[in-house]
PDB file of N, CA and C in Angstrom:
ATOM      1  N   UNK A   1     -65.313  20.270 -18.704  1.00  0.00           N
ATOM      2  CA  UNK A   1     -64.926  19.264 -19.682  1.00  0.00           C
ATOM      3  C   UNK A   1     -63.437  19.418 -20.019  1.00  0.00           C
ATOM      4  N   UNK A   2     -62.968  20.751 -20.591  1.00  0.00           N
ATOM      5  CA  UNK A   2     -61.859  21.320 -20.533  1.00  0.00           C
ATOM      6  C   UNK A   2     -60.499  20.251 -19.595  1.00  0.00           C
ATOM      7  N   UNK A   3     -61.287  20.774 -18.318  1.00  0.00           N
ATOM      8  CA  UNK A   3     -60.504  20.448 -17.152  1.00  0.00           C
ATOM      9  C   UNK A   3     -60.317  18.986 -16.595  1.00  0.00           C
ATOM     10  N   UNK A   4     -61.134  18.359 -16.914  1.00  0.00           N
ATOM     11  CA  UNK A   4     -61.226  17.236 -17.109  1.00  0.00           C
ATOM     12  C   UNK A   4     -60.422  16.060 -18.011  1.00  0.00           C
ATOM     13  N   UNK A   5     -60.129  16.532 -19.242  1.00  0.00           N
ATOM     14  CA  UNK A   5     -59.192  15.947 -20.093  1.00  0.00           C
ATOM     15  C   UNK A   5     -57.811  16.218 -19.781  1.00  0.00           C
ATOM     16  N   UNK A   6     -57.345  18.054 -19.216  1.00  0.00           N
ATOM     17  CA  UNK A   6     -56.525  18.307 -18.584  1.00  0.00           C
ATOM     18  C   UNK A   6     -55.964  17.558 -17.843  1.00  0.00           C
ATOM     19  N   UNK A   7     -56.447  17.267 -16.870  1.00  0.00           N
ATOM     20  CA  UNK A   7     -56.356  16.420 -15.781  1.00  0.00           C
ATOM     21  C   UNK A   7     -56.223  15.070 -16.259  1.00  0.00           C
ATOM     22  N   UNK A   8     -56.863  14.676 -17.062  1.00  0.00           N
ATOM     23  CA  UNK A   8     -56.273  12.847 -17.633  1.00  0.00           C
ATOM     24  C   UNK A   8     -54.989  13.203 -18.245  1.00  0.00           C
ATOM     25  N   UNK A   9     -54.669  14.421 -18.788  1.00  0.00           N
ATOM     26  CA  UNK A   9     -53.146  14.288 -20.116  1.00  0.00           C
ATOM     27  C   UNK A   9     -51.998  14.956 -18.833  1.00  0.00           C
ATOM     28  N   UNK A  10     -52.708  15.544 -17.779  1.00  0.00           N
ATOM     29  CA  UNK A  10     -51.463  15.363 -17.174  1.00  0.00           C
ATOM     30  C   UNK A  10     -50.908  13.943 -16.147  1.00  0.00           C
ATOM     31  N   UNK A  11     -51.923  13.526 -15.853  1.00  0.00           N
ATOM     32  CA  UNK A  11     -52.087  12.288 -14.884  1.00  0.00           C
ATOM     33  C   UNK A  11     -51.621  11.196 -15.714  1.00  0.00           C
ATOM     34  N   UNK A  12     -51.423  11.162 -17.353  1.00  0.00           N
ATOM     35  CA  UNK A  12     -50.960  10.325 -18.380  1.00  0.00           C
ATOM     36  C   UNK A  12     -49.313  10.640 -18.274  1.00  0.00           C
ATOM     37  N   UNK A  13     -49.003  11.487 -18.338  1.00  0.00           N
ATOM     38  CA  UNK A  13     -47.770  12.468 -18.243  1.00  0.00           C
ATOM     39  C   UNK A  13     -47.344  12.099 -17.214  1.00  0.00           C
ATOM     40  N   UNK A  14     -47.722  12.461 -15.805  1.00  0.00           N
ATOM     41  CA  UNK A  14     -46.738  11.554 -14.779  1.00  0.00           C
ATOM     42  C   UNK A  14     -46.484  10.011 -14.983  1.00  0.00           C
ATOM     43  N   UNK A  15     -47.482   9.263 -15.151  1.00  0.00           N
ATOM     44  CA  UNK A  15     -47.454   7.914 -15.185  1.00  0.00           C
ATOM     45  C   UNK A  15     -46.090   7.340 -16.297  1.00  0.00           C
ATOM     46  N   UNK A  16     -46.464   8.017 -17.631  1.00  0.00           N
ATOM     47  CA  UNK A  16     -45.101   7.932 -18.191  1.00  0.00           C
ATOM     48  C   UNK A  16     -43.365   8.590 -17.801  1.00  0.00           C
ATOM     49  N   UNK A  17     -43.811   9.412 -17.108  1.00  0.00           N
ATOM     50  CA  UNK A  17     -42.659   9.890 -16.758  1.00  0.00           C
ATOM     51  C   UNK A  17     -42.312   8.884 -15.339  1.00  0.00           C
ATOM     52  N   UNK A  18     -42.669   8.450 -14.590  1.00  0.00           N
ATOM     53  CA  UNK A  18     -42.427   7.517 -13.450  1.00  0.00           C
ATOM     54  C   UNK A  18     -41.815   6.551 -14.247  1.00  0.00           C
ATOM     55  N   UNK A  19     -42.635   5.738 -15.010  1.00  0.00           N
ATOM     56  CA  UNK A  19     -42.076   4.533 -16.137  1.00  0.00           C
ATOM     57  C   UNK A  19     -40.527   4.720 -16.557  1.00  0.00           C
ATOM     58  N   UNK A  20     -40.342   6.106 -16.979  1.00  0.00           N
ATOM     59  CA  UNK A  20     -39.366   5.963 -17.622  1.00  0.00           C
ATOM     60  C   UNK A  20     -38.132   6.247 -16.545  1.00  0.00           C
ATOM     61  N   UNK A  21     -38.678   7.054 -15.606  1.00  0.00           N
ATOM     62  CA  UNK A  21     -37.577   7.369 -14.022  1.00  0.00           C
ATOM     63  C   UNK A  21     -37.169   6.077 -13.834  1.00  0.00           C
ATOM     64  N   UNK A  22     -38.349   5.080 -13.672  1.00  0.00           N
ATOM     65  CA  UNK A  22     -37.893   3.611 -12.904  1.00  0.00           C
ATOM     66  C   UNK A  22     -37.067   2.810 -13.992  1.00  0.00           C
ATOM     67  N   UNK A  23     -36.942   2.841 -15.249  1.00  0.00           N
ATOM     68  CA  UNK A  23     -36.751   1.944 -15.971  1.00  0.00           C
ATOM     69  C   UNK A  23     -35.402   2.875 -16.311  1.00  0.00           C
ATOM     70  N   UNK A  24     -34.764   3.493 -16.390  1.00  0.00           N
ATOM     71  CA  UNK A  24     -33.701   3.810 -16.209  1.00  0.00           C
ATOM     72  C   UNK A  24     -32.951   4.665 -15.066  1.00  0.00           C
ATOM     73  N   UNK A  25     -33.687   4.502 -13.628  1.00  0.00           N
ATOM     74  CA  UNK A  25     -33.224   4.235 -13.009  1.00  0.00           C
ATOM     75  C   UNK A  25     -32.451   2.509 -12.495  1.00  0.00           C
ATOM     76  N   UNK A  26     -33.629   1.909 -12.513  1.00  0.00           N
ATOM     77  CA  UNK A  26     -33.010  -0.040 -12.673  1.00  0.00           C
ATOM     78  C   UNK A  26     -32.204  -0.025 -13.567  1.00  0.00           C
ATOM     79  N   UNK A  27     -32.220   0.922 -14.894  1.00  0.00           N
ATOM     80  CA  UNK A  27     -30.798   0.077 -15.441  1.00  0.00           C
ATOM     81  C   UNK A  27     -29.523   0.384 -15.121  1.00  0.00           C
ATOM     82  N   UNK A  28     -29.746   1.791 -14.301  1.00  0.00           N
ATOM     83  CA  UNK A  28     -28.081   2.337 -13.767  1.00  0.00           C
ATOM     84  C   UNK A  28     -27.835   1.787 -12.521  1.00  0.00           C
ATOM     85  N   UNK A  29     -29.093   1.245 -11.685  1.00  0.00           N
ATOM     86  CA  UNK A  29     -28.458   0.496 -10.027  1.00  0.00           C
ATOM     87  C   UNK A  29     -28.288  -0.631 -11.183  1.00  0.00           C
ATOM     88  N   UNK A  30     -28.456  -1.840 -11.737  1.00  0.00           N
ATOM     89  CA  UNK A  30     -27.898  -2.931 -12.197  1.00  0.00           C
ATOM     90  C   UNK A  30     -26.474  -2.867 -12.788  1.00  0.00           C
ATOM     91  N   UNK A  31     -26.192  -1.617 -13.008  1.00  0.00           N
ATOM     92  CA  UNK A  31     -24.867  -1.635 -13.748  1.00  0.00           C
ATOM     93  C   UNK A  31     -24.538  -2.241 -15.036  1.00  0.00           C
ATOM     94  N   UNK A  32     -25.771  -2.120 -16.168  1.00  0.00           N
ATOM     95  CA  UNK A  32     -25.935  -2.344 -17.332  1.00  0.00           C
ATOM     96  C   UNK A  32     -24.625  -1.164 -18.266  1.00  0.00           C
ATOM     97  N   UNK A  33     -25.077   0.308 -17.996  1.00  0.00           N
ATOM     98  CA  UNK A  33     -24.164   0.691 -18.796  1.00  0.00           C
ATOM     99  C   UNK A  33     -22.384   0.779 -18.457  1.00  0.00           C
ATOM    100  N   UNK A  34     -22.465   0.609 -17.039  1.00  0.00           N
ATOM    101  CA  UNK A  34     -21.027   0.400 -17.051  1.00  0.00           C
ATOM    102  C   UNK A  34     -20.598  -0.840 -17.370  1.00  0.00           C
ATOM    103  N   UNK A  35     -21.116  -2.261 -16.990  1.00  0.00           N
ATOM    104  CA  UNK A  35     -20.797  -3.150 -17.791  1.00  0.00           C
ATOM    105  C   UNK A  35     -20.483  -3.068 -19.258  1.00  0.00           C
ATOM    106  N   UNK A  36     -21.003  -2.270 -19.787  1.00  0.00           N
ATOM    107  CA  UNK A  36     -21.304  -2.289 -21.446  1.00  0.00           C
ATOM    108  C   UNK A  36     -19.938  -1.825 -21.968  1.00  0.00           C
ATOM    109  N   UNK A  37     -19.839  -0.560 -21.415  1.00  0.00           N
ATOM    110  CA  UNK A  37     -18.227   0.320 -21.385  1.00  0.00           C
ATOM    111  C   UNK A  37     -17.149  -0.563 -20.978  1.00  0.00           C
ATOM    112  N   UNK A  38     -17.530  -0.831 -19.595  1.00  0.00           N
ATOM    113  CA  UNK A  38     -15.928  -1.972 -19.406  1.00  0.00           C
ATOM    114  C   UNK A  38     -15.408  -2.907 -20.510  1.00  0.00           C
ATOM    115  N   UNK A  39     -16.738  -3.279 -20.705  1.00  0.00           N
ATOM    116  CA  UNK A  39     -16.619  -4.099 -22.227  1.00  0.00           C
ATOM    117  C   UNK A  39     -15.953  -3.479 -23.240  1.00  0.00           C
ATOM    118  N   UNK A  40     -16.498  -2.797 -23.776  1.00  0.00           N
ATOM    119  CA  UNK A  40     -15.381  -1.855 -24.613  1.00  0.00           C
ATOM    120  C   UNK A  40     -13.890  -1.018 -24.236  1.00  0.00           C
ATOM    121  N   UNK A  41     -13.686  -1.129 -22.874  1.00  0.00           N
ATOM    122  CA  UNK A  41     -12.546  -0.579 -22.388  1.00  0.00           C
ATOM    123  C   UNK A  41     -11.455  -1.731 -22.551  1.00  0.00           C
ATOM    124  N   UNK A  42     -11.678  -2.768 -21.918  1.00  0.00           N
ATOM    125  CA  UNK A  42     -11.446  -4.071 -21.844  1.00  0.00           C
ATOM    126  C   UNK A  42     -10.619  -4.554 -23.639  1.00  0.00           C
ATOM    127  N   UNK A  43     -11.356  -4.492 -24.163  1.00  0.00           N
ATOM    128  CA  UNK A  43     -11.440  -4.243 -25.408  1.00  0.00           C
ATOM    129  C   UNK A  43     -10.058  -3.732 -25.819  1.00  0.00           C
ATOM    130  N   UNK A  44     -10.356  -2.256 -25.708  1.00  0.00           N
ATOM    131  CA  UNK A  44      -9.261  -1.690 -26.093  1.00  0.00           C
ATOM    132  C   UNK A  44      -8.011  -1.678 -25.562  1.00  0.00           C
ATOM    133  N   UNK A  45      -7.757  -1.718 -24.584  1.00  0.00           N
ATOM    134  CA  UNK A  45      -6.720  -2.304 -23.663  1.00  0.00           C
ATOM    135  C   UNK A  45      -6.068  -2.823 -24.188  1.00  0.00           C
ATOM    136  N   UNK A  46      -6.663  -4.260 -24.615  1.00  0.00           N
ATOM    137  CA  UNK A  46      -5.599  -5.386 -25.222  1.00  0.00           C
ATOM    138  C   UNK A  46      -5.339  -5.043 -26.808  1.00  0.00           C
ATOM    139  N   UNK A  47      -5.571  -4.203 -26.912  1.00  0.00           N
ATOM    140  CA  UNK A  47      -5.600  -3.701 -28.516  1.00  0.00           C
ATOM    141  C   UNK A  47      -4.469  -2.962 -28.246  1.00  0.00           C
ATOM    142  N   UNK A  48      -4.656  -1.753 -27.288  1.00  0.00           N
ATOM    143  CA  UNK A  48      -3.215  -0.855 -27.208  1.00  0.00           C
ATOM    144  C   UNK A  48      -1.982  -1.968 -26.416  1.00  0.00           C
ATOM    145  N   UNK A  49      -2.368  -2.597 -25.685  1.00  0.00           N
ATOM    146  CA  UNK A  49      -0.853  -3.818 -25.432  1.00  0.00           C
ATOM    147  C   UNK A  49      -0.263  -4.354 -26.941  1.00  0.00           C
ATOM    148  N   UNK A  50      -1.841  -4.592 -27.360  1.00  0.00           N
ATOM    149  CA  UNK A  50      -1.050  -5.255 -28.680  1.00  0.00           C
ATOM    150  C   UNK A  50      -0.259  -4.720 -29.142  1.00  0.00           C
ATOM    151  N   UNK A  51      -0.913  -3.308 -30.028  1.00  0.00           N
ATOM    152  CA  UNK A  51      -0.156  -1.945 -30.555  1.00  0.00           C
ATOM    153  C   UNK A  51       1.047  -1.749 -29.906  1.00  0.00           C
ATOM    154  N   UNK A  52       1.411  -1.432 -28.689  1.00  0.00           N
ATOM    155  CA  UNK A  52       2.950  -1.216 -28.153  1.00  0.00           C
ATOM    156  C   UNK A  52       3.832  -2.174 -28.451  1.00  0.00           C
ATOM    157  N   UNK A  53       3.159  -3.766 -28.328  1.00  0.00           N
ATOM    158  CA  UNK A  53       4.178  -4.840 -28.679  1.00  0.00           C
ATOM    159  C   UNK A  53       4.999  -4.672 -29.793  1.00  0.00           C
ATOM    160  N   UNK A  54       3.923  -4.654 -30.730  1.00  0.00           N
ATOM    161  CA  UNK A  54       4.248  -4.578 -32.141  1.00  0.00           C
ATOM    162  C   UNK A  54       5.186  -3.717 -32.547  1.00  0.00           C
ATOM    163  N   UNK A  55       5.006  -1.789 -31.848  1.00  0.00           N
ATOM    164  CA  UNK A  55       5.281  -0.935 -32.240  1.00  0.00           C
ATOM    165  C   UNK A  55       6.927  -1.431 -31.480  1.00  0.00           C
ATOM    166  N   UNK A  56       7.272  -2.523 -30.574  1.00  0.00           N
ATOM    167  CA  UNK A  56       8.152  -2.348 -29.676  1.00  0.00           C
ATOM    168  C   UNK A  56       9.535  -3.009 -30.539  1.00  0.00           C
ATOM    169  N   UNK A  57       8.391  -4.588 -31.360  1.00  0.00           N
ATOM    170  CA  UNK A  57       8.879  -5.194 -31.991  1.00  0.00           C
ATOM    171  C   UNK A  57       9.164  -5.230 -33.545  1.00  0.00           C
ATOM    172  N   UNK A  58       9.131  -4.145 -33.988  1.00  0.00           N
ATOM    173  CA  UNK A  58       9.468  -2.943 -35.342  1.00  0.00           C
ATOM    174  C   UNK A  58       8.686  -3.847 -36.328  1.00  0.00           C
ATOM    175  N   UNK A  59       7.321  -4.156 -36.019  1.00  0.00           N
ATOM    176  CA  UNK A  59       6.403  -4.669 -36.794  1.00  0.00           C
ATOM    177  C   UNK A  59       6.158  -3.799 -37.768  1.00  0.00           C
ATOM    178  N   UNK A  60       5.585  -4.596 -38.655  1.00  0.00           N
ATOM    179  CA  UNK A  60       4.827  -3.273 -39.536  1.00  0.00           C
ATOM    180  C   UNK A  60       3.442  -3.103 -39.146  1.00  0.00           C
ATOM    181  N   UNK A  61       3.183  -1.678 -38.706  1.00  0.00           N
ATOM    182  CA  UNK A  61       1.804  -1.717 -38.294  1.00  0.00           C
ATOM    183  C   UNK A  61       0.966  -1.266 -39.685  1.00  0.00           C
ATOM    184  N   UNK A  62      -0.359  -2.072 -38.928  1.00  0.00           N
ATOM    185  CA  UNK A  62      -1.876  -1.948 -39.947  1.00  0.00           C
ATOM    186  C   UNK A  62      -2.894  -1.577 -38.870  1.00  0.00           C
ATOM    187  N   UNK A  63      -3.672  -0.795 -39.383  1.00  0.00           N
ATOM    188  CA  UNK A  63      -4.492  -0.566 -38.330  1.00  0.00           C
ATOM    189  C   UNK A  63      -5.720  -1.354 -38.054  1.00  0.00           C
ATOM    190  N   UNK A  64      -5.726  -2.062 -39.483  1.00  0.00           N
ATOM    191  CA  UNK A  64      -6.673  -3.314 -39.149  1.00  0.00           C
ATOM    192  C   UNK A  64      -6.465  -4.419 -38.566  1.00  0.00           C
ATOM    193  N   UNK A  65      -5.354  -4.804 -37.769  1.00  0.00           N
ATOM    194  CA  UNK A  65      -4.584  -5.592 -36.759  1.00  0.00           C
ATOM    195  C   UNK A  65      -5.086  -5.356 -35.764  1.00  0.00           C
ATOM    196  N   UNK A  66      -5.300  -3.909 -35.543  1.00  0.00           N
ATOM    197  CA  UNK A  66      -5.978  -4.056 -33.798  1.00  0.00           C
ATOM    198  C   UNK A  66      -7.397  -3.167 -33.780  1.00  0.00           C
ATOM    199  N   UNK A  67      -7.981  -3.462 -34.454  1.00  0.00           N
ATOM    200  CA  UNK A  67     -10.139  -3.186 -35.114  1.00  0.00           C
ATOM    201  C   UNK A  67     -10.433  -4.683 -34.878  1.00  0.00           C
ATOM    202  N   UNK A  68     -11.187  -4.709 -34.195  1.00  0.00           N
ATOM    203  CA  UNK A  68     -12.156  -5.625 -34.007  1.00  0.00           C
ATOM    204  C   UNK A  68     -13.401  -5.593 -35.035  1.00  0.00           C
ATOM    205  N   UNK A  69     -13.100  -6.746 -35.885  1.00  0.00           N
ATOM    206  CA  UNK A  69     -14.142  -6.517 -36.803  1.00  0.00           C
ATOM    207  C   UNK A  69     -15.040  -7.477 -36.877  1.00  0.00           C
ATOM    208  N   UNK A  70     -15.317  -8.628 -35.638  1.00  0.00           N
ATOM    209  CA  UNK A  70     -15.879  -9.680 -35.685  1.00  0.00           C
ATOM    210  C   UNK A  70     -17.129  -9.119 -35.897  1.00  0.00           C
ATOM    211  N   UNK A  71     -18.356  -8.773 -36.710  1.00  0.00           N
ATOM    212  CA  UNK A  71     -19.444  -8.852 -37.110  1.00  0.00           C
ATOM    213  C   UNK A  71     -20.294  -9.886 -37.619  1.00  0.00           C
ATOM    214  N   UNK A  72     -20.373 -10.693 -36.480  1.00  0.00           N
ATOM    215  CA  UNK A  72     -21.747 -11.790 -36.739  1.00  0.00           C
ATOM    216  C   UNK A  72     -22.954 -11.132 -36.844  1.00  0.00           C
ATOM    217  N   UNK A  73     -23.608 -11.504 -37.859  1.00  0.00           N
ATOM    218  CA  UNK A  73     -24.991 -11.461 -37.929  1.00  0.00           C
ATOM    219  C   UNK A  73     -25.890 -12.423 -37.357  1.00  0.00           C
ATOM    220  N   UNK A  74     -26.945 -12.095 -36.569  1.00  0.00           N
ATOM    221  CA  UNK A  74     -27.014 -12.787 -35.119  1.00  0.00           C
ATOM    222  C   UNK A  74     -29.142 -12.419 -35.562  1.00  0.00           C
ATOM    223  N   UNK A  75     -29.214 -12.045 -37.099  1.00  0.00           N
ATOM    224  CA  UNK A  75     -30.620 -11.790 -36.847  1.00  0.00           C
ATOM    225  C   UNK A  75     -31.123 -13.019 -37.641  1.00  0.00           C
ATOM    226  N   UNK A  76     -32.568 -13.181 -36.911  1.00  0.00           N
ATOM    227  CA  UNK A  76     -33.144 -13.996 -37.453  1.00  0.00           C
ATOM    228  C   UNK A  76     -35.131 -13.132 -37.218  1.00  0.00           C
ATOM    229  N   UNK A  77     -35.989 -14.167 -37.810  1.00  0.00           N
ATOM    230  CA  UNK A  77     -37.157 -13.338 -37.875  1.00  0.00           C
ATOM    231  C   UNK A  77     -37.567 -13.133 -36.767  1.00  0.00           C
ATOM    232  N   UNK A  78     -37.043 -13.548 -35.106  1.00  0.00           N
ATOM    233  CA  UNK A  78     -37.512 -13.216 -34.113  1.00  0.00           C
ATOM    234  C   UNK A  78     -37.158 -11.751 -33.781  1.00  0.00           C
ATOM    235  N   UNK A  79     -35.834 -11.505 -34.313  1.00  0.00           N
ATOM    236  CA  UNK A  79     -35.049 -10.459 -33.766  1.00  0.00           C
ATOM    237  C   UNK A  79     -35.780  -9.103 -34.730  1.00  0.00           C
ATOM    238  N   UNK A  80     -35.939  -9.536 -36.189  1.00  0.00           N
ATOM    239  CA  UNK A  80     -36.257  -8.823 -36.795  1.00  0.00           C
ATOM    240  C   UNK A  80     -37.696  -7.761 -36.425  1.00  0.00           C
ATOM    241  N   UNK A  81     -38.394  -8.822 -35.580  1.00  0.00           N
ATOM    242  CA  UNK A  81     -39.610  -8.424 -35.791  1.00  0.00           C
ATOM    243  C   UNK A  81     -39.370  -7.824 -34.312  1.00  0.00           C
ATOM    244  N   UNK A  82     -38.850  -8.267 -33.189  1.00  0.00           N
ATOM    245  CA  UNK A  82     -38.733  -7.070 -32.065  1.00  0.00           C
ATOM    246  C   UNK A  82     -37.793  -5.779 -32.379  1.00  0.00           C
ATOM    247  N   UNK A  83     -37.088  -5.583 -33.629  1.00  0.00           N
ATOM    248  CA  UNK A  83     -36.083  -4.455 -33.919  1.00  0.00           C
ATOM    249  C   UNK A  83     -37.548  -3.812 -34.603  1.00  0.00           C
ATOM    250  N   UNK A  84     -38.281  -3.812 -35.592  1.00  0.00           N
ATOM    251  CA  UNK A  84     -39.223  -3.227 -35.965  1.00  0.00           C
ATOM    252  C   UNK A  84     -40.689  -2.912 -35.310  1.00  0.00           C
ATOM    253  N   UNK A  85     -40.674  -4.049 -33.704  1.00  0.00           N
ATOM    254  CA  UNK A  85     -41.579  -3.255 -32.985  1.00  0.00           C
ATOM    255  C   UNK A  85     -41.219  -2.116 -32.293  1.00  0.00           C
ATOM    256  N   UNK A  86     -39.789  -2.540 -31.895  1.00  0.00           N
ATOM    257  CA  UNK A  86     -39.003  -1.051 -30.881  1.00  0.00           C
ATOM    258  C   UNK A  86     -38.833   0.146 -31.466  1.00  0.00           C
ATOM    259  N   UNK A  87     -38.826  -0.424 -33.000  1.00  0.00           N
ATOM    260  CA  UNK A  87     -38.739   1.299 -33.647  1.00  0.00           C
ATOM    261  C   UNK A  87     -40.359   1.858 -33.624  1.00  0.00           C
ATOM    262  N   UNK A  88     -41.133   0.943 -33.825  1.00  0.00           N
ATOM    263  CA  UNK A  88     -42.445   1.792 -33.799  1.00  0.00           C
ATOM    264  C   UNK A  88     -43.120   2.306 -32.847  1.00  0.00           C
ATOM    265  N   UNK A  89     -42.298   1.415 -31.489  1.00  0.00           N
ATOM    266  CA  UNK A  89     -42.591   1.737 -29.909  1.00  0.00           C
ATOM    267  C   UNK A  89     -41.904   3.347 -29.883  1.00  0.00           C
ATOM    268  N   UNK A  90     -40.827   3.266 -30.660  1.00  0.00           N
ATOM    269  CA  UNK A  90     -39.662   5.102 -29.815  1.00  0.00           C
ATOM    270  C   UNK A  90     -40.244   5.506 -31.060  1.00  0.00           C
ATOM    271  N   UNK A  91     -40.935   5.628 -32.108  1.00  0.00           N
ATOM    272  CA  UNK A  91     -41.790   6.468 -33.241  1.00  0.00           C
ATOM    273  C   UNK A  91     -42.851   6.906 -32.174  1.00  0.00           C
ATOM    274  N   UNK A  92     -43.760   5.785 -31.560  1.00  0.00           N
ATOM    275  CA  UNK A  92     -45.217   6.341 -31.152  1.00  0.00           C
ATOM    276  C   UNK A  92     -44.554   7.251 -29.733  1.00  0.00           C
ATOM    277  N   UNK A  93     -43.504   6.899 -28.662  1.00  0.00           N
ATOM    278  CA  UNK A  93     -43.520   7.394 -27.381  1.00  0.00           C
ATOM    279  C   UNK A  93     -42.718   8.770 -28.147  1.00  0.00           C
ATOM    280  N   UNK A  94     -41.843   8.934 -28.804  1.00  0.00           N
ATOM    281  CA  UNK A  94     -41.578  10.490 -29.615  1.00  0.00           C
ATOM    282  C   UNK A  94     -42.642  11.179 -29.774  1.00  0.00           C
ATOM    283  N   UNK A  95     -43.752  10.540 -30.652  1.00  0.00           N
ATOM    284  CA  UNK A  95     -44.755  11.520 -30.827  1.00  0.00           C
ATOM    285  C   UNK A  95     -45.411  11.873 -29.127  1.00  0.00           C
ATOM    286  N   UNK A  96     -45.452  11.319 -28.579  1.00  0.00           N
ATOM    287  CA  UNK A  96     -46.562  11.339 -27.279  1.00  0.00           C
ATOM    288  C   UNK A  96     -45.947  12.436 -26.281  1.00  0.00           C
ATOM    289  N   UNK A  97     -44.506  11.990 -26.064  1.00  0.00           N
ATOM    290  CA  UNK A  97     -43.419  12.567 -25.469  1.00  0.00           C
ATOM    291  C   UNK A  97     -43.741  14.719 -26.154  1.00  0.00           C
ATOM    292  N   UNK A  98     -43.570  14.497 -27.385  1.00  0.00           N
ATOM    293  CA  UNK A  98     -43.343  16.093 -28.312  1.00  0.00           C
ATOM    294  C   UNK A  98     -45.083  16.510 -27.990  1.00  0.00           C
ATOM    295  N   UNK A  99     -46.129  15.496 -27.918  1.00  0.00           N
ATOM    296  CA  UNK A  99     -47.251  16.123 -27.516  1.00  0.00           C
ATOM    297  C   UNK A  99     -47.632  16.663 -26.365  1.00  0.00           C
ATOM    298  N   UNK A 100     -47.059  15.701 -26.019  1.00  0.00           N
ATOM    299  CA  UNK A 100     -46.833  16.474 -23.823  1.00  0.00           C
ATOM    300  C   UNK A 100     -46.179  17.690 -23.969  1.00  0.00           C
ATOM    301  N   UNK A 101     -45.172  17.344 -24.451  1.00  0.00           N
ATOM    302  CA  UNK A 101     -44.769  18.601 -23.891  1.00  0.00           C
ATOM    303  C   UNK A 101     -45.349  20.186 -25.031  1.00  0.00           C
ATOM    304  N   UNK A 102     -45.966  19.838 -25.817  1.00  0.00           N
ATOM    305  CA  UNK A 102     -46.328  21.008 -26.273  1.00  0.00           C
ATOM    306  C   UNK A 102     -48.089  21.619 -25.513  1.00  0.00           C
ATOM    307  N   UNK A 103     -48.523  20.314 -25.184  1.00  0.00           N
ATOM    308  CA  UNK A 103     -49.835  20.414 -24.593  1.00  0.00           C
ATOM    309  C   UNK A 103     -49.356  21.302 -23.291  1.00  0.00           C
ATOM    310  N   UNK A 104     -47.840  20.644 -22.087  1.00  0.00           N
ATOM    311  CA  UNK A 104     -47.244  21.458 -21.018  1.00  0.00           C
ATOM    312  C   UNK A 104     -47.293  23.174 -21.894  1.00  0.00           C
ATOM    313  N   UNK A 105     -46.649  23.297 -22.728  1.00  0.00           N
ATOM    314  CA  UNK A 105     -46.196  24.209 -23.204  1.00  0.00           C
ATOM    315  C   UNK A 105     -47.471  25.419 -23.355  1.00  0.00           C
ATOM    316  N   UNK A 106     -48.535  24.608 -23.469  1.00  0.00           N
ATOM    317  CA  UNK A 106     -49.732  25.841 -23.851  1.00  0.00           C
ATOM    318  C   UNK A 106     -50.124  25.855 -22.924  1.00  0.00           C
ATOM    319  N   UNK A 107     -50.226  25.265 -21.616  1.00  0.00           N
ATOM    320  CA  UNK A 107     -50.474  25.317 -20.358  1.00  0.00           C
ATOM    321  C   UNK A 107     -49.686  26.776 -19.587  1.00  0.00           C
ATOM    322  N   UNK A 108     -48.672  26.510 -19.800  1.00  0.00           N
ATOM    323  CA  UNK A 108     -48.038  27.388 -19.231  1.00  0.00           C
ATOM    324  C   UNK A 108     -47.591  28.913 -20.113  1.00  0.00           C
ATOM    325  N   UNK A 109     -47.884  28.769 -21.151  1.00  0.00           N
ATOM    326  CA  UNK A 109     -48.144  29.640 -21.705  1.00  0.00           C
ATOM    327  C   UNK A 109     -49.409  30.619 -22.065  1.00  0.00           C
ATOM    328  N   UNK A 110     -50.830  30.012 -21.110  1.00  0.00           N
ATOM    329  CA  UNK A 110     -51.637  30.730 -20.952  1.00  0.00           C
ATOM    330  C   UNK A 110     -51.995  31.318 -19.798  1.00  0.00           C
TER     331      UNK A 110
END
């Protein structure tokens, strides 16, 4: 019986761990996070051109001249309610994740 449940919580354990190999593996061949960075490199770039201009052209500098502070608020109750399922999704896979591995942990510790 023992061995049996064993065998389902580790066979649960690979399956999630494949999930999560593939799903961030696809997001690094798509080039999601370097897109994301260029974005912010990009960004700053024209911020430090700016900055040299300025600094070239005996401006007075502010540092809130080159902060990007465009903050739209972009939520509505669709967004709301997938931001509060994703937190309860990385609440439940934390717990599952810290149970594996303590369930691994007594495994190999006996």
């Amino acid at each position: 019986m023992k061995h049996k449940k064993l065998n389902k919580i580790f066979r649960y354990a690979i399956f999630v761990s494949f999930v999560t190999f593939f799903a961030l593996y696809l997001s690094q061949s798509t080039g999601y996070f370097e897109y994301r960075n260029s974005k912010k490199v990009a960004l700053t770039n024209s911020q430090i051109e700016k900055f040299e201009k300025d600094v070239k052209a005996g401006k007075k500098i502010d540092i809130e001249d080159y902060i990007d502070t465009n903050n739209q608020n972009y939520q509505n109750t669709v967004s709301k309610t997938g931001l509060t399922i994703s937190n309860l999704t990385e609440k439940v896979i934390q717990k599952l994740i810290n149970g594996s591995f303590k369930v691994l942990g007594d495994l190999v510790g006996e």
